[in-house]
PDB file of N, CA and C in Angstrom:
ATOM      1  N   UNK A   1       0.848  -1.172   0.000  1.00  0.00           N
ATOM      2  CA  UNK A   1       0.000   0.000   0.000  1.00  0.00           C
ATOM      3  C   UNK A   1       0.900   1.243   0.000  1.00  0.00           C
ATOM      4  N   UNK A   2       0.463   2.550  -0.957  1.00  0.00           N
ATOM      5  CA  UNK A   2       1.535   3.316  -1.239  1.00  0.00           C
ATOM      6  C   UNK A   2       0.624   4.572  -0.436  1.00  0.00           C
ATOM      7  N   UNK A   3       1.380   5.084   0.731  1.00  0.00           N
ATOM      8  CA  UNK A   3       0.674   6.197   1.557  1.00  0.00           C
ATOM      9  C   UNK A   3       0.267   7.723   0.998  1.00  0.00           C
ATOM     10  N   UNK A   4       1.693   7.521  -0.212  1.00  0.00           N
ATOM     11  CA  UNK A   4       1.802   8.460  -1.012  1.00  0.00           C
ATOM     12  C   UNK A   4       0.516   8.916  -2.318  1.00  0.00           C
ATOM     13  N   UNK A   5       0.408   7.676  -2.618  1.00  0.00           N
ATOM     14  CA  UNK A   5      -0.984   8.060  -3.597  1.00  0.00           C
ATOM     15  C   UNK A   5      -2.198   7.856  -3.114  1.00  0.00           C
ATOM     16  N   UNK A   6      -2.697   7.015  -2.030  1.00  0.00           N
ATOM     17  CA  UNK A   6      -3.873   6.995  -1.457  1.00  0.00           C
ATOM     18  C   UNK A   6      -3.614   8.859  -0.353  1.00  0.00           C
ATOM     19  N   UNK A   7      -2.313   9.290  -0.124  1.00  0.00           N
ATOM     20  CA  UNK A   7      -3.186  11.059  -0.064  1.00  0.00           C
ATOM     21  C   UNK A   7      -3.279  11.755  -1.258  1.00  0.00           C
ATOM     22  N   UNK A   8      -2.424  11.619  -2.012  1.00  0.00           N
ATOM     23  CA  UNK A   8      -3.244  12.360  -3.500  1.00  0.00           C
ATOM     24  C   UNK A   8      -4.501  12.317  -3.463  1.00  0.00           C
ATOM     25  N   UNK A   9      -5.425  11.080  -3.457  1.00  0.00           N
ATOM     26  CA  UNK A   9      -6.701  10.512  -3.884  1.00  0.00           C
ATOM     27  C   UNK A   9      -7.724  11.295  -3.197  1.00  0.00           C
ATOM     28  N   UNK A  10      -7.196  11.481  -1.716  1.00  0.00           N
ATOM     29  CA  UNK A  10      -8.102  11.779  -0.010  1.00  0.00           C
ATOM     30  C   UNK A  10      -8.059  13.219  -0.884  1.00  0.00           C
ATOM     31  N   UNK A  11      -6.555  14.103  -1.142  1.00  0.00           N
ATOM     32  CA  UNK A  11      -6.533  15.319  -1.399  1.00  0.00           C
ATOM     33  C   UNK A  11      -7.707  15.812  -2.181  1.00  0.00           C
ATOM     34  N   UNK A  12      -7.291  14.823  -3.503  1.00  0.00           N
ATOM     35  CA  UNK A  12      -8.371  15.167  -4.788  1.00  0.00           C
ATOM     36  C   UNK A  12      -9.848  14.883  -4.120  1.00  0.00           C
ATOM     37  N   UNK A  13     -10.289  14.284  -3.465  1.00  0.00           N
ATOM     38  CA  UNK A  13     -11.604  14.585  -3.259  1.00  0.00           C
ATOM     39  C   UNK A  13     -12.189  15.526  -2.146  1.00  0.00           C
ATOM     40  N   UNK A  14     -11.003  15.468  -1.455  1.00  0.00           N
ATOM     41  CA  UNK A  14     -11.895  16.850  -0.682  1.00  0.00           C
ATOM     42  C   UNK A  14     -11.600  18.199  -1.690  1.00  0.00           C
ATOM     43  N   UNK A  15     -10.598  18.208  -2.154  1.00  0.00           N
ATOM     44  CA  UNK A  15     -10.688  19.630  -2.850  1.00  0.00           C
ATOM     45  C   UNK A  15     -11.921  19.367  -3.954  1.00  0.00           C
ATOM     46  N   UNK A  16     -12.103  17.798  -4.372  1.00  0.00           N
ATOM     47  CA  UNK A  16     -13.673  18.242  -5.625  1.00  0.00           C
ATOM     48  C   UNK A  16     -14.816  18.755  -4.365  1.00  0.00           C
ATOM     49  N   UNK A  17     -14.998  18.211  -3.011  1.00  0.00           N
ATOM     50  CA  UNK A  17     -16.225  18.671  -2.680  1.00  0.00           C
ATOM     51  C   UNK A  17     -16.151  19.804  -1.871  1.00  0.00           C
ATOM     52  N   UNK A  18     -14.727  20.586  -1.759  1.00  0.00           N
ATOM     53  CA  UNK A  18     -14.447  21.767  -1.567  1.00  0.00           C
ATOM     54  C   UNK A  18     -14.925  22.872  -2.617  1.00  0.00           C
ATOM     55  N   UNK A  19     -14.777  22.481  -3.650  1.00  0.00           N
ATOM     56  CA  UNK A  19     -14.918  23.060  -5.267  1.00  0.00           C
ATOM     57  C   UNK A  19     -16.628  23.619  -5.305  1.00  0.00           C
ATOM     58  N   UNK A  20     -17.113  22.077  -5.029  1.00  0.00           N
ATOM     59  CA  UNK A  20     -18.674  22.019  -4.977  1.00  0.00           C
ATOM     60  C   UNK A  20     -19.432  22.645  -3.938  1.00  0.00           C
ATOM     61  N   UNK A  21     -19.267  22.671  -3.195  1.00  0.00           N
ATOM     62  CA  UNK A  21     -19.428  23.352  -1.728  1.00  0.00           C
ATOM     63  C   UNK A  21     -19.426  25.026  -2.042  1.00  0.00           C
ATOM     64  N   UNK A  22     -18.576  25.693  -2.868  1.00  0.00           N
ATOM     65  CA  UNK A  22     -18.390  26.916  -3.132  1.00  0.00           C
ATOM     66  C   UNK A  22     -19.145  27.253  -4.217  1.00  0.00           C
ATOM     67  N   UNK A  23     -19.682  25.922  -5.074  1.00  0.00           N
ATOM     68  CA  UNK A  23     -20.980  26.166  -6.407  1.00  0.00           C
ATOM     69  C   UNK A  23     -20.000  26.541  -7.294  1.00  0.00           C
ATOM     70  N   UNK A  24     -18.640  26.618  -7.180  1.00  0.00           N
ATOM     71  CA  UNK A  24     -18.146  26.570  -8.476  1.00  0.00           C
ATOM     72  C   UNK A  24     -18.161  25.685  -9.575  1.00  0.00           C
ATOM     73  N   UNK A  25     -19.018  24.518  -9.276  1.00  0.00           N
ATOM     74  CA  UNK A  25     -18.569  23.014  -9.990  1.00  0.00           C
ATOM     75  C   UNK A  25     -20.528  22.652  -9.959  1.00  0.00           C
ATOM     76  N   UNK A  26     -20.864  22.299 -10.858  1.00  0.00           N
ATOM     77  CA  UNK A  26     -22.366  21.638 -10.184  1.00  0.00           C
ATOM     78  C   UNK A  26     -22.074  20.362 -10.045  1.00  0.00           C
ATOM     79  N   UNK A  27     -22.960  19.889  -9.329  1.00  0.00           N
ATOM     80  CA  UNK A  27     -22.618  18.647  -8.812  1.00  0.00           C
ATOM     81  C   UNK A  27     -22.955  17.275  -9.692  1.00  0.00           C
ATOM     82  N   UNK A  28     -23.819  17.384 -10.797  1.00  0.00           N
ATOM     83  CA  UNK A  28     -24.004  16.696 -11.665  1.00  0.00           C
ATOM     84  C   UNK A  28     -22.314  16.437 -12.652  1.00  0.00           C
ATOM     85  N   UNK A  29     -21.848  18.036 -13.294  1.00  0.00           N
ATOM     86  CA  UNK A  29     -20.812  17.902 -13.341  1.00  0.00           C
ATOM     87  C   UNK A  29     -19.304  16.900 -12.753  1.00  0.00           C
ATOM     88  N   UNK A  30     -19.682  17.261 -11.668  1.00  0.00           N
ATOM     89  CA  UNK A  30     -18.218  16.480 -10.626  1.00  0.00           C
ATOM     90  C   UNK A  30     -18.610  15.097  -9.995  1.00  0.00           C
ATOM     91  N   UNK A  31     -20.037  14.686 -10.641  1.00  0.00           N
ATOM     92  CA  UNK A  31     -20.197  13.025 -10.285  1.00  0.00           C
ATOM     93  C   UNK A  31     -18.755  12.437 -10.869  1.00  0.00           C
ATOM     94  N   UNK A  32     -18.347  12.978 -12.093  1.00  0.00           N
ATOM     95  CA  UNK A  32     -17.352  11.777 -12.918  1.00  0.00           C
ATOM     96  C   UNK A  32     -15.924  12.387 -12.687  1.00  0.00           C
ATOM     97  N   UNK A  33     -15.602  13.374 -12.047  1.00  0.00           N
ATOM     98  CA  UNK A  33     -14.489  13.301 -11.003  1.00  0.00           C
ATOM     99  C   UNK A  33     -14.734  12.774  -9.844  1.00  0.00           C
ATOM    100  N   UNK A  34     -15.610  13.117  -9.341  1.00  0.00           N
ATOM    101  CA  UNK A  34     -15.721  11.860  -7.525  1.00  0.00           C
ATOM    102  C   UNK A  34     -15.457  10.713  -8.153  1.00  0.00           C
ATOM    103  N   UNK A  35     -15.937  10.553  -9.096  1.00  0.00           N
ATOM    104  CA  UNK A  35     -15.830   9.026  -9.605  1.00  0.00           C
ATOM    105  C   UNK A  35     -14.253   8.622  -9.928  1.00  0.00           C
ATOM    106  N   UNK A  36     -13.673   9.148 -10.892  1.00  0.00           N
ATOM    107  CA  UNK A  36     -12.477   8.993 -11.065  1.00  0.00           C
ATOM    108  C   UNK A  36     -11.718   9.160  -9.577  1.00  0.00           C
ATOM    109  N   UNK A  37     -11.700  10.384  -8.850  1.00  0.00           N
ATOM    110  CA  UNK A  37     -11.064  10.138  -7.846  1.00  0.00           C
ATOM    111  C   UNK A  37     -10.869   8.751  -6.926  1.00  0.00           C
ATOM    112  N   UNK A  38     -12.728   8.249  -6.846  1.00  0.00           N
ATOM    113  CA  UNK A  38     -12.445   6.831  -5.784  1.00  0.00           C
ATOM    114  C   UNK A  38     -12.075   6.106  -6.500  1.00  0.00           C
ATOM    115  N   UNK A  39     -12.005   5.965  -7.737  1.00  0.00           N
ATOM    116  CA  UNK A  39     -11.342   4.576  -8.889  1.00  0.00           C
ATOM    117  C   UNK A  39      -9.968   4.740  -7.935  1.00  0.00           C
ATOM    118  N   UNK A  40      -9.599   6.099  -7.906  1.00  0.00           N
ATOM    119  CA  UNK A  40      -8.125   6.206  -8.291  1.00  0.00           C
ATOM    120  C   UNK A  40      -7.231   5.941  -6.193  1.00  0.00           C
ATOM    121  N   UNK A  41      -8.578   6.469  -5.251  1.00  0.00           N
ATOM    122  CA  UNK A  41      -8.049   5.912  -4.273  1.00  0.00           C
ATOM    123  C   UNK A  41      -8.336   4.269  -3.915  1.00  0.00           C
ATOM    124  N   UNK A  42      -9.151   3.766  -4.472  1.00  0.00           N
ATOM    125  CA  UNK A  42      -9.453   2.304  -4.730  1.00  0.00           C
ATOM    126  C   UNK A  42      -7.864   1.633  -4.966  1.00  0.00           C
ATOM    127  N   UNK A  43      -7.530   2.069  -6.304  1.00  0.00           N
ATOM    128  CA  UNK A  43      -6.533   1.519  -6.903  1.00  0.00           C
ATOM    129  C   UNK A  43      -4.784   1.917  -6.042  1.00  0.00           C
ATOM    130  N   UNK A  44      -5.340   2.525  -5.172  1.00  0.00           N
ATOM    131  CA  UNK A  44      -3.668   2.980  -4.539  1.00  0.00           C
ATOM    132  C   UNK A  44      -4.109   2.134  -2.949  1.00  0.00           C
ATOM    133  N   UNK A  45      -5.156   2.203  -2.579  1.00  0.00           N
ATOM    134  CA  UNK A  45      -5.298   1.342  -1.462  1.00  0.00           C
ATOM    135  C   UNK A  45      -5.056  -0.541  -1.587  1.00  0.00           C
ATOM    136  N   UNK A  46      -5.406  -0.682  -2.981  1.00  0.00           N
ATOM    137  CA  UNK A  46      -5.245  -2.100  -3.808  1.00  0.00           C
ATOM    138  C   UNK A  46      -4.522  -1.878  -4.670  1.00  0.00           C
ATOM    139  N   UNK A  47      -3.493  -2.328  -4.730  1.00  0.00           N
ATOM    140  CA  UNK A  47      -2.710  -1.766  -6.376  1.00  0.00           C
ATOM    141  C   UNK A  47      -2.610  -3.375  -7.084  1.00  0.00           C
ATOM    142  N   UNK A  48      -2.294  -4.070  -6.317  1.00  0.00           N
ATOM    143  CA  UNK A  48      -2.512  -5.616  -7.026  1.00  0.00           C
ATOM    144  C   UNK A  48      -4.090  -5.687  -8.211  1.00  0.00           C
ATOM    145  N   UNK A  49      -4.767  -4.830  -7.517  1.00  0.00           N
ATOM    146  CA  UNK A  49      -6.070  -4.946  -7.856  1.00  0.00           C
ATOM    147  C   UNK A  49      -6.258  -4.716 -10.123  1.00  0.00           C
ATOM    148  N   UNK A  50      -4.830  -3.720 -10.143  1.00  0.00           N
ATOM    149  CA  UNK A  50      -4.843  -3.235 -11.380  1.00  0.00           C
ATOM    150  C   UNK A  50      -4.047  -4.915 -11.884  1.00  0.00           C
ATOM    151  N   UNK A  51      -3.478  -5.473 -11.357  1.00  0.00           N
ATOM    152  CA  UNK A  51      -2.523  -6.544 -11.815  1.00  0.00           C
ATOM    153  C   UNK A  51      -3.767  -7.661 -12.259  1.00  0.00           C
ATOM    154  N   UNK A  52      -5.070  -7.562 -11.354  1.00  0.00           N
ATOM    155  CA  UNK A  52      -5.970  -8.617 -11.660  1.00  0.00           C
ATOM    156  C   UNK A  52      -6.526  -8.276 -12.621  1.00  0.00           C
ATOM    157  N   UNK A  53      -6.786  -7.514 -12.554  1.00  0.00           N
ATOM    158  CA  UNK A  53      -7.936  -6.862 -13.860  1.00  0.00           C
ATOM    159  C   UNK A  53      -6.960  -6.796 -15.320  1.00  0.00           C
ATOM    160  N   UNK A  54      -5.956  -6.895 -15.282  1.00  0.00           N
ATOM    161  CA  UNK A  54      -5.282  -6.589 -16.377  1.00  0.00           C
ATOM    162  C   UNK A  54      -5.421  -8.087 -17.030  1.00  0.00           C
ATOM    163  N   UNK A  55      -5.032  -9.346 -16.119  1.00  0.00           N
ATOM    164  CA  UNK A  55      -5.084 -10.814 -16.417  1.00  0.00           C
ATOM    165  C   UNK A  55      -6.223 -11.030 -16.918  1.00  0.00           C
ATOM    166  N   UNK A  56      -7.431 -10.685 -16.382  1.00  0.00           N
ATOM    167  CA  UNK A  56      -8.728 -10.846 -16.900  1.00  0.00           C
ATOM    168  C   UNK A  56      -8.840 -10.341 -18.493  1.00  0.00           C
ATOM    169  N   UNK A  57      -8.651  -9.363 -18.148  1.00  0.00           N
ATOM    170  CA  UNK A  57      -8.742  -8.400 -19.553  1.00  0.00           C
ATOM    171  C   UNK A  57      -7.545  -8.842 -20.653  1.00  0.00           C
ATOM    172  N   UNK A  58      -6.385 -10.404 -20.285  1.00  0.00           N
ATOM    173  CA  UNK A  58      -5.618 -10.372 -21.028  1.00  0.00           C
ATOM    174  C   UNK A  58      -4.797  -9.288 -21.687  1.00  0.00           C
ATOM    175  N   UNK A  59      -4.608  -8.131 -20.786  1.00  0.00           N
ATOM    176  CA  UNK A  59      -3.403  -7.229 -21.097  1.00  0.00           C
ATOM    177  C   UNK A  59      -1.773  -7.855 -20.215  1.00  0.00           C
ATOM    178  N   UNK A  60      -1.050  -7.753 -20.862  1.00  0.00           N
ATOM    179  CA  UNK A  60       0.350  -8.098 -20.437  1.00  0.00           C
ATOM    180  C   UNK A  60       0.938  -7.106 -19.976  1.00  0.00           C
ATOM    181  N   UNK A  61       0.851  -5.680 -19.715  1.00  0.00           N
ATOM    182  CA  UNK A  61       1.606  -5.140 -19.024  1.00  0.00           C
ATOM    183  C   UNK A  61       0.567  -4.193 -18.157  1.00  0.00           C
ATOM    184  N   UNK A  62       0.418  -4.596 -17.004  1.00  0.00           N
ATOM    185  CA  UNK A  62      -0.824  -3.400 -15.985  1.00  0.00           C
ATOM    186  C   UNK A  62      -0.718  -2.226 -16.158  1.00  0.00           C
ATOM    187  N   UNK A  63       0.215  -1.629 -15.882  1.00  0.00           N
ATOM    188  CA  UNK A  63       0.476   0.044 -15.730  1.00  0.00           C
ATOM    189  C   UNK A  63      -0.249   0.668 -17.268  1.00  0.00           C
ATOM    190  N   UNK A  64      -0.402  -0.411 -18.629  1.00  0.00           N
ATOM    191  CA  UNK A  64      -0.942   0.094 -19.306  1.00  0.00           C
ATOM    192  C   UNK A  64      -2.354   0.153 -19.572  1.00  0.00           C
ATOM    193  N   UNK A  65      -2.908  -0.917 -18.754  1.00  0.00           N
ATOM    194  CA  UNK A  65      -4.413  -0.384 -18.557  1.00  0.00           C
ATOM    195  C   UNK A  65      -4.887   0.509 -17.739  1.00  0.00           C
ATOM    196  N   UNK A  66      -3.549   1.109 -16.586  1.00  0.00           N
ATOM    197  CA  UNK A  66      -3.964   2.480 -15.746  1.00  0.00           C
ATOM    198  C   UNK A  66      -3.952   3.072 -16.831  1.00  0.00           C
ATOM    199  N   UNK A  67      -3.345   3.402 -17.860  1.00  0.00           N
ATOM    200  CA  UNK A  67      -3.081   4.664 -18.659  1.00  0.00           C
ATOM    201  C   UNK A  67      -4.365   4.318 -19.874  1.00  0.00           C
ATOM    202  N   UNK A  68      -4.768   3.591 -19.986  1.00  0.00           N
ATOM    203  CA  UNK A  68      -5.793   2.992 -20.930  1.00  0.00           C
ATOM    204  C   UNK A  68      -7.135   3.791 -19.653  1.00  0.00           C
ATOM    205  N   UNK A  69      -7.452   3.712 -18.649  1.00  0.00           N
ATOM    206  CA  UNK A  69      -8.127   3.756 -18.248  1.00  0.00           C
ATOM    207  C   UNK A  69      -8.635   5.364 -17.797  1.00  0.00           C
ATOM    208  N   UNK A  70      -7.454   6.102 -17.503  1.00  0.00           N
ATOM    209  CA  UNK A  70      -6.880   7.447 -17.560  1.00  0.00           C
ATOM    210  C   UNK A  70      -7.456   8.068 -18.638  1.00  0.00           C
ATOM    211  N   UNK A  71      -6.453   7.666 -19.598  1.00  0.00           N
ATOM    212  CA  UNK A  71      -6.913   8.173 -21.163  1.00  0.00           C
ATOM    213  C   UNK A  71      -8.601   7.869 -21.542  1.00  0.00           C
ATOM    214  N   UNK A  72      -9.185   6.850 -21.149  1.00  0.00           N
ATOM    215  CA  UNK A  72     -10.719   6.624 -21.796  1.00  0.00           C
ATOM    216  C   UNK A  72     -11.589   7.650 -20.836  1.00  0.00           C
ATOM    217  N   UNK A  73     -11.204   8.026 -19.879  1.00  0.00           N
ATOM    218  CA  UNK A  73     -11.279   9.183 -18.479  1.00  0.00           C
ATOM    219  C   UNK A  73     -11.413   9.894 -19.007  1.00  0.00           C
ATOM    220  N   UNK A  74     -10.467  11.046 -19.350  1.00  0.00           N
ATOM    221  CA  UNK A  74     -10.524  11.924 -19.892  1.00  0.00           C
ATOM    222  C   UNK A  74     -11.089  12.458 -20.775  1.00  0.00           C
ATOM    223  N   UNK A  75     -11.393  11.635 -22.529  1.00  0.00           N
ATOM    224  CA  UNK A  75     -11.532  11.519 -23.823  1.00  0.00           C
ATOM    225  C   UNK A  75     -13.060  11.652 -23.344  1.00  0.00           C
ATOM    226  N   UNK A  76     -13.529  11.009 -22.118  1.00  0.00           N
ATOM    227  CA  UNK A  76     -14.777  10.886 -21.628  1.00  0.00           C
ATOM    228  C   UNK A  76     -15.255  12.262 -21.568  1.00  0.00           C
ATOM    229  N   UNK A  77     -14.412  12.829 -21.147  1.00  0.00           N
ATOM    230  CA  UNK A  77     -14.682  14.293 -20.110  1.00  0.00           C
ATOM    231  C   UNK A  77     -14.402  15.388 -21.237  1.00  0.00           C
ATOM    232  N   UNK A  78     -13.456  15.056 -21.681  1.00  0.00           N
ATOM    233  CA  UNK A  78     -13.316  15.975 -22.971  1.00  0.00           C
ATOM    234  C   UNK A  78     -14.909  16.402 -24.068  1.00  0.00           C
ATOM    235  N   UNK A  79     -15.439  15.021 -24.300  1.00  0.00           N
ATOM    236  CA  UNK A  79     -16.541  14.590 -25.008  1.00  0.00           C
ATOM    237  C   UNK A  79     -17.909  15.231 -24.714  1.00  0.00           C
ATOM    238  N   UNK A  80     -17.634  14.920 -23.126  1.00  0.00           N
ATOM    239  CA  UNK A  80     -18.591  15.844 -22.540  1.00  0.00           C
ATOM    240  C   UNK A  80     -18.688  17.592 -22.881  1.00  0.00           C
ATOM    241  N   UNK A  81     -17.481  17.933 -22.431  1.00  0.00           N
ATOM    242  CA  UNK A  81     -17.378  19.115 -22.434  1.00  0.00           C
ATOM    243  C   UNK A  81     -17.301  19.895 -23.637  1.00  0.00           C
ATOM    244  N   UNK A  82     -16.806  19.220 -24.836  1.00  0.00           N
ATOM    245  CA  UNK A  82     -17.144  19.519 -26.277  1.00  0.00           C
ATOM    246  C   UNK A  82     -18.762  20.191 -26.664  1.00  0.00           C
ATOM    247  N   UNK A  83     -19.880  18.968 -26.249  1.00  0.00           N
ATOM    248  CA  UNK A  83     -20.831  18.950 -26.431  1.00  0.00           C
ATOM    249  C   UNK A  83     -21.281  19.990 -25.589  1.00  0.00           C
ATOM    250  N   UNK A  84     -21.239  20.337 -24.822  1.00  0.00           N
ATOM    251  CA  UNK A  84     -21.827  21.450 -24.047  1.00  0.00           C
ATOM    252  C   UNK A  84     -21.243  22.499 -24.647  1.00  0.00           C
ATOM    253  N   UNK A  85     -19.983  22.850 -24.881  1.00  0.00           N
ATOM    254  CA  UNK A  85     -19.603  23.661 -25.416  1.00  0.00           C
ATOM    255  C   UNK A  85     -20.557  24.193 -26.874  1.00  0.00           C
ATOM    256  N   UNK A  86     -20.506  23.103 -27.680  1.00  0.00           N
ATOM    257  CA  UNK A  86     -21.554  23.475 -29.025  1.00  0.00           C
ATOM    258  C   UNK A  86     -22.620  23.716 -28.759  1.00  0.00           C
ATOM    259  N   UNK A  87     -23.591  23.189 -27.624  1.00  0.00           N
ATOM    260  CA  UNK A  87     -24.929  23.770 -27.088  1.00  0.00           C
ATOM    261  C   UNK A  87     -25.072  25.418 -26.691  1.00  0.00           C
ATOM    262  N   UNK A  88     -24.020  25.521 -26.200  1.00  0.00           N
ATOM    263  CA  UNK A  88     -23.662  27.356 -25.724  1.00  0.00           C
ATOM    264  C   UNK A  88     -23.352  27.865 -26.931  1.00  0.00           C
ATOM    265  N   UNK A  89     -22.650  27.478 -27.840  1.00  0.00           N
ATOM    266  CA  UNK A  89     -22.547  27.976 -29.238  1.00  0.00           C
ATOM    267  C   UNK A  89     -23.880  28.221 -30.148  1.00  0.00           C
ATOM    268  N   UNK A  90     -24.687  27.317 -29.971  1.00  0.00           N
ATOM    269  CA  UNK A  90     -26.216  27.213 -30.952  1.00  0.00           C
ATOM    270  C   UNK A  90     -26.659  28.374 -29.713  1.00  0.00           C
ATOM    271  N   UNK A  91     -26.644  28.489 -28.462  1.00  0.00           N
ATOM    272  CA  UNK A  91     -27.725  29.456 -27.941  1.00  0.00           C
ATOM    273  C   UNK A  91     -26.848  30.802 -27.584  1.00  0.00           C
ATOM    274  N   UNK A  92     -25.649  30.970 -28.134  1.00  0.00           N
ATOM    275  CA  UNK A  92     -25.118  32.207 -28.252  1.00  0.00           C
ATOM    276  C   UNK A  92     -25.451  32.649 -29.339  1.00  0.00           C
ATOM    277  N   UNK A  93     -25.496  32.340 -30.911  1.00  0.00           N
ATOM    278  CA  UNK A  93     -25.958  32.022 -31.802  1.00  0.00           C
ATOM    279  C   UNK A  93     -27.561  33.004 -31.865  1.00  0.00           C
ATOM    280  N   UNK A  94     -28.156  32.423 -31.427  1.00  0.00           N
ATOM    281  CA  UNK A  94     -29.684  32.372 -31.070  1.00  0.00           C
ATOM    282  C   UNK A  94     -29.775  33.771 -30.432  1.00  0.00           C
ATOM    283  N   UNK A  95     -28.963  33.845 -29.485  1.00  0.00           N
ATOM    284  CA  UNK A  95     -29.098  35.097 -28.463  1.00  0.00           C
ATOM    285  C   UNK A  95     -28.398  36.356 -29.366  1.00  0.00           C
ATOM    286  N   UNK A  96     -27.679  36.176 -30.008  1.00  0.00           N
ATOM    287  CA  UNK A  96     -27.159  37.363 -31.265  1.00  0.00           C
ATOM    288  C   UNK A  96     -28.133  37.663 -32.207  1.00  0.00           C
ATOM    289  N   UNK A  97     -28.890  36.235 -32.866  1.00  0.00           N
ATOM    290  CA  UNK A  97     -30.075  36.882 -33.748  1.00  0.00           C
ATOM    291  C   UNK A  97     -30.959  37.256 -33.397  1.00  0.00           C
ATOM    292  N   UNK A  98     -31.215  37.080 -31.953  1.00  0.00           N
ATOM    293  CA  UNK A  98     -32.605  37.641 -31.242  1.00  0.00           C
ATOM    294  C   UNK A  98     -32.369  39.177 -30.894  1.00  0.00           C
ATOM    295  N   UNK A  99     -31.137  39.620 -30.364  1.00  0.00           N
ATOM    296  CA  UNK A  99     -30.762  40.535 -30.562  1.00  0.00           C
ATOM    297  C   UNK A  99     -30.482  41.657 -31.601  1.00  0.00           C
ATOM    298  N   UNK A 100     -30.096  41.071 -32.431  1.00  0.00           N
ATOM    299  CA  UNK A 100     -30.064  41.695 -33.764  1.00  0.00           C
ATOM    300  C   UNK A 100     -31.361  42.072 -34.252  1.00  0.00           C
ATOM    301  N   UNK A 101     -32.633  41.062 -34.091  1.00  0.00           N
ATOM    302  CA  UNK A 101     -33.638  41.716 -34.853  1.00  0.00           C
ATOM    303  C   UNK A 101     -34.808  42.644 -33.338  1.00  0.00           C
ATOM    304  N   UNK A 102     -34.308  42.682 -32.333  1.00  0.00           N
ATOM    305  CA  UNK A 102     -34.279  43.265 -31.235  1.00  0.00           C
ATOM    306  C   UNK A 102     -33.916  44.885 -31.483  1.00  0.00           C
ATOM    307  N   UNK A 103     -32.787  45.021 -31.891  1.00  0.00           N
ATOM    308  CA  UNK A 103     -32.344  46.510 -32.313  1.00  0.00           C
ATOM    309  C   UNK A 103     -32.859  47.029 -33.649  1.00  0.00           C
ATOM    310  N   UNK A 104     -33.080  46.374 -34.411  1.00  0.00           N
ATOM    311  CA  UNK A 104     -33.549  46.622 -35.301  1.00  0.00           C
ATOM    312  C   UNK A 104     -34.996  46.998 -35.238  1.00  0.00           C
ATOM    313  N   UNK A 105     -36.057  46.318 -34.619  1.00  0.00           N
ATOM    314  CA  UNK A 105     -36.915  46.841 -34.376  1.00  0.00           C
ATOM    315  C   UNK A 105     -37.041  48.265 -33.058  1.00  0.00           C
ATOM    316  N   UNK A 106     -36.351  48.003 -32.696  1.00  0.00           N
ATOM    317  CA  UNK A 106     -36.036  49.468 -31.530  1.00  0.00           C
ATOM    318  C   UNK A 106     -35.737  50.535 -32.564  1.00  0.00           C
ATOM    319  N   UNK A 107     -35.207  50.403 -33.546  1.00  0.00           N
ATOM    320  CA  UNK A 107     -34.227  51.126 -34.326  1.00  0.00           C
ATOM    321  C   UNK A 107     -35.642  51.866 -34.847  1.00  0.00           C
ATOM    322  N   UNK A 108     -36.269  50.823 -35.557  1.00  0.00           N
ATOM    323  CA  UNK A 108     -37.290  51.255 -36.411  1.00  0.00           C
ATOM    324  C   UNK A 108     -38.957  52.235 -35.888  1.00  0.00           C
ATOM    325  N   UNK A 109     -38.530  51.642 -34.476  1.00  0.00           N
ATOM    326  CA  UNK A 109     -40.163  52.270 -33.897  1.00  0.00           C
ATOM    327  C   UNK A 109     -39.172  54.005 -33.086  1.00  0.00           C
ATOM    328  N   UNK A 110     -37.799  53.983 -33.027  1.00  0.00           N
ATOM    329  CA  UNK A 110     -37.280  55.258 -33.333  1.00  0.00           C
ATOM    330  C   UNK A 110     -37.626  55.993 -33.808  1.00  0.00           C
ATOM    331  N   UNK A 111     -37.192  55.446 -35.299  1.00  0.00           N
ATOM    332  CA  UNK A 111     -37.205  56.274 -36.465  1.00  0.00           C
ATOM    333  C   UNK A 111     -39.321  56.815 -37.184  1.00  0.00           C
ATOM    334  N   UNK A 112     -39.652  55.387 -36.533  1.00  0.00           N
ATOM    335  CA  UNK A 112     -41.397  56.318 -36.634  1.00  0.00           C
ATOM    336  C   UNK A 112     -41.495  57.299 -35.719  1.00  0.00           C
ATOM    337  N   UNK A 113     -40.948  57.201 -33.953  1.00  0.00           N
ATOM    338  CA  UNK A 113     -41.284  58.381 -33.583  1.00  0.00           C
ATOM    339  C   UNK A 113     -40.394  59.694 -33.903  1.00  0.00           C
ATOM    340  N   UNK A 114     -39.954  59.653 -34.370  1.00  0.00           N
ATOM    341  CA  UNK A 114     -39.394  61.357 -34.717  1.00  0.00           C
ATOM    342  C   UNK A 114     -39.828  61.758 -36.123  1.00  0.00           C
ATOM    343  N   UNK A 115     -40.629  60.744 -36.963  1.00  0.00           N
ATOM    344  CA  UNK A 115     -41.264  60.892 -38.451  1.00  0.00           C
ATOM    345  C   UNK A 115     -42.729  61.831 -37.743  1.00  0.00           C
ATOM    346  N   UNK A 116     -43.431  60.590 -36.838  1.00  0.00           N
ATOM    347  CA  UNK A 116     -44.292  61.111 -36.190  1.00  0.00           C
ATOM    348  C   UNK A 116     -44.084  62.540 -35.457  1.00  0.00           C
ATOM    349  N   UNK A 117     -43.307  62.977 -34.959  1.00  0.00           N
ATOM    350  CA  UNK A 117     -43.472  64.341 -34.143  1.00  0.00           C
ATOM    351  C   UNK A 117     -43.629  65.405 -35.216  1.00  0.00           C
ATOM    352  N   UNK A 118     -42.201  65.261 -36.434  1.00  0.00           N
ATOM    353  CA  UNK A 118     -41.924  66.044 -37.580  1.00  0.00           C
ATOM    354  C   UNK A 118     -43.370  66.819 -38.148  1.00  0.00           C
TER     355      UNK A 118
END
């Protein structure tokens, strides 16, 4: 048991529900870091544990299904965050043309009232 990475693990999760606690993070968001975090203090409290799973899974060298597992982590999170990203894009989008024809009609009931006073 390595003392050293099971406190990384303790660290990383109180600082995610430190994070959350302050509403910087919603909590739907940081399910799949809590998650990754206990994978990751799981795996430092058991480290044999990556050696079993690797036999099962017929991989020959463990440390590369941590990094297999890491990497599908991330690509995860990335994926996520892509997609949200393009959702804020379509309703920034949306919020510019609503705007646009927003001023334009301001523009125009302007320009009747000073036709009108004339």
């Amino acid at each position: 048991m390595n003392y050293f990475f099971i406190a990384i693990a303790v660290i990383f999760i109180i600082y995610i529900f430190i994070v959350i606690r302050k509403k910087e993070f919603s909590v739907e968001e940081s399910i799949f870091w809590v998650f990754g975090a206990i994978v990751s203090l799981i795996l430092a409290i058991f480290p044999k544990l990556i050696d079993k799973i690797s036999v099962m899974l017929n991989i020959a060298y463990p440390p590369s299904l941590l990094f297999l597992l890491a990497i599908v982590f991330l690509l995860f999170i990335n994926f996520r965050n892509t997609k949200k990203m393009e959702k804020q894009n379509e309703k920034i989008i949306e919020l510019a043309q609503r705007l646009s024809i927003m001023e334009y009609e301001v523009d125009k009931l302007k320009k009747e009232e000073t036709s009108d006073k004339k």
